[in-house]
Protein backbone atom coordinates (compact mmCIF):
# COMPACT_ATOMS: atom_id res chain seq x y z
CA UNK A 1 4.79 13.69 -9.36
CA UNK A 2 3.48 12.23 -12.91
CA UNK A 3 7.00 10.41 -13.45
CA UNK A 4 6.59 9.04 -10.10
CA UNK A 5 2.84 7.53 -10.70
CA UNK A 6 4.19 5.99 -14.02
CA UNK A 7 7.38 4.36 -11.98
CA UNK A 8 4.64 3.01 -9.47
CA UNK A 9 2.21 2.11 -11.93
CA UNK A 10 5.06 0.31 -14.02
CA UNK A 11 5.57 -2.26 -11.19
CA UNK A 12 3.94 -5.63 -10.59
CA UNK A 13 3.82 -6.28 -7.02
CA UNK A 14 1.39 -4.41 -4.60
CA UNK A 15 0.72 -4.88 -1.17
CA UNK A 16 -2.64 -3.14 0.27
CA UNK A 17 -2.86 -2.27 3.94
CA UNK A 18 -6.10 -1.37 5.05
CA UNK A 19 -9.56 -2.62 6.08
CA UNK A 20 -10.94 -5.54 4.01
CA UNK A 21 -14.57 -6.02 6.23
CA UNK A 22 -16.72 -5.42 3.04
CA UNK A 23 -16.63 -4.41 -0.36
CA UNK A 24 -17.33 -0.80 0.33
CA UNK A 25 -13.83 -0.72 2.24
CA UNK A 26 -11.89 1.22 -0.16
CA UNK A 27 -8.63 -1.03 0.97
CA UNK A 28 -11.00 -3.78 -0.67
CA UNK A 29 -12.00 -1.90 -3.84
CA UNK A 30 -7.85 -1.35 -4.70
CA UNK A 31 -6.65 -4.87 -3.85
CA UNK A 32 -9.80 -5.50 -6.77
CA UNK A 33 -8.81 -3.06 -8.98
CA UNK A 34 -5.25 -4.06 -8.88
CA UNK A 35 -5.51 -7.22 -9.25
CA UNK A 36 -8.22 -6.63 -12.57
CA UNK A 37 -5.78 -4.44 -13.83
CA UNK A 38 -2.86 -7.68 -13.97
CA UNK A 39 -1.29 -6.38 -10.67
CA UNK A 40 -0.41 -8.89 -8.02
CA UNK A 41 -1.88 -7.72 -5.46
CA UNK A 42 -1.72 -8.83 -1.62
CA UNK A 43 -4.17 -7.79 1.71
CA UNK A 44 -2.00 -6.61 4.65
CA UNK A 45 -4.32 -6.92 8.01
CA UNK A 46 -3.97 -8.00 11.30
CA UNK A 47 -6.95 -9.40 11.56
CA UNK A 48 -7.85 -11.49 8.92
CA UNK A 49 -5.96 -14.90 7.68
CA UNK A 50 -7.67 -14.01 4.18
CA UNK A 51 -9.64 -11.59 1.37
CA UNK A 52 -12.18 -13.50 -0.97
CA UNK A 53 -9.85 -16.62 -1.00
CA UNK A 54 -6.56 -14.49 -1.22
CA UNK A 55 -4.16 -15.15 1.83
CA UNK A 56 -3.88 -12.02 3.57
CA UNK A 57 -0.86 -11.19 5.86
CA UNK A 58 -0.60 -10.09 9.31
CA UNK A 59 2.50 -7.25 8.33
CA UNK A 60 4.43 -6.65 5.15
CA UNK A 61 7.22 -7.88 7.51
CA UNK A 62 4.83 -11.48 6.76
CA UNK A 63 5.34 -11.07 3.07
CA UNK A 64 7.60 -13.65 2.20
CA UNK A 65 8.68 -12.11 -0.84
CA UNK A 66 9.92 -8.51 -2.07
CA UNK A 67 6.94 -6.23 -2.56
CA UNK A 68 7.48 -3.43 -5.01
CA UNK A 69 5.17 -0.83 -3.57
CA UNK A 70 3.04 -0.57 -0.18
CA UNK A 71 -0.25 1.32 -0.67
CA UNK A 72 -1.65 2.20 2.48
CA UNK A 73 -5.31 3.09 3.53
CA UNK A 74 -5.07 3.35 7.28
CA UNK A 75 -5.67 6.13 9.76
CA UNK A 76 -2.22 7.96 9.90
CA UNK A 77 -1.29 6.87 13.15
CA UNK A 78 -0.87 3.49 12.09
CA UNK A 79 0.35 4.71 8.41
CA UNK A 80 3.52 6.07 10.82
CA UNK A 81 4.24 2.56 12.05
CA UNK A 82 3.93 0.60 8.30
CA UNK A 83 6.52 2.83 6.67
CA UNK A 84 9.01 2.28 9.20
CA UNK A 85 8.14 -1.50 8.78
CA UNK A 86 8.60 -0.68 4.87
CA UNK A 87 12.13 0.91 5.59
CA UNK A 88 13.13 -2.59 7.32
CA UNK A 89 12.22 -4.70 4.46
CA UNK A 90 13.76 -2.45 2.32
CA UNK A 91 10.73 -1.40 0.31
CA UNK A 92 11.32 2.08 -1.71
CA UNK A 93 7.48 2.48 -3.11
CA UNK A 94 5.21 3.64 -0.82
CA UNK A 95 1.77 5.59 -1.98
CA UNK A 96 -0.29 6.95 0.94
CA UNK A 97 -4.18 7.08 -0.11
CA UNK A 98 -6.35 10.87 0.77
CA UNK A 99 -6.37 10.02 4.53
CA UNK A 100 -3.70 8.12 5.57
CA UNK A 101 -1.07 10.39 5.19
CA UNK A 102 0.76 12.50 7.80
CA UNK A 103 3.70 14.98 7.68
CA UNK A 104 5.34 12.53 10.01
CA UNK A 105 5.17 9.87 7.68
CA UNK A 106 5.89 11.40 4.56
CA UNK A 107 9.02 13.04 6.35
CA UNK A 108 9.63 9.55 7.42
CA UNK A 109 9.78 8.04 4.09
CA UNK A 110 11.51 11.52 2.25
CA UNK A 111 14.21 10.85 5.37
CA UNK A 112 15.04 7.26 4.57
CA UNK A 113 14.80 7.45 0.62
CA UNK A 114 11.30 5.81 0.23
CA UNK A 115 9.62 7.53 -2.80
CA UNK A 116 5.98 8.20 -1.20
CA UNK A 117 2.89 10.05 -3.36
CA UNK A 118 0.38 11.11 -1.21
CA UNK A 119 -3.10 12.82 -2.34
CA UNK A 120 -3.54 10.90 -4.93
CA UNK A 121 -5.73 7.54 -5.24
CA UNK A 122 -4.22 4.92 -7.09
CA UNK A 123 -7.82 3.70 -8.56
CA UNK A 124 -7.66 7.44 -10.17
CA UNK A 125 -4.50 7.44 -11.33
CA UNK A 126 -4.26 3.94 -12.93
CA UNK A 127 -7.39 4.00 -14.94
């Protein structure tokens, strides 16, 4: 698992999926991080058209470029649905933060060759 959080961490391009309502969201406190930390760092949400001034998209399928890894703080219902939307825009990075995983969608991503951590938060783990 440690060579994987160094590949993950080694990459530029991060999109966040999650809730972005206030700053106590944690979906909120990662796109921050990353982006303090030099990341670039994008909001994935339905409902919003933007984060603090930073365009947020409606789907990774949105993204108009390639996205190196998909973190995703949702309830794992909806995780399920994002990393098959991952698998069609080829995206091999996905990191599943305490609460949004499921065995469906780790299988899921194991299944299709998508490298996945799960457990872990990625404020921990790139401090």
């Amino acid at each position: 698992m440690e060579s994987l959080i160094k590949d993950f961490l080694k990459q530029k391009r991060f999109a966040i999926v999650g809730s972005f309502r206030n700053e106590a969201k944690y979906a909120y406190k990662i796109l921050k991080t990353l982006i303090k930390k030099g990341y670039e760092a994008f909001p994935v949400n339905p409902r919003l058209s933007d984060v603090d001034g930073i365009k947020c998209y409606k789907s990774i399928s949105d993204i108009p470029f390639n996205i190196d890894v998909v973190n995703v703080v949702t309830p794992p219902s909806v995780t399920e649905t994002i990393v098959k939307e991952c698998r069609k825009k080829s995206i091999k990075r996905v990191w599943l933060q305490p609460g949004a995983e499921s065995e469906t969608a780790i299988k899921f991503c194991r299944d299709n060759n998508i490298d996945v951590i799960y457990g872990l938060c990625v404020m921990l783990e790139s401090s």
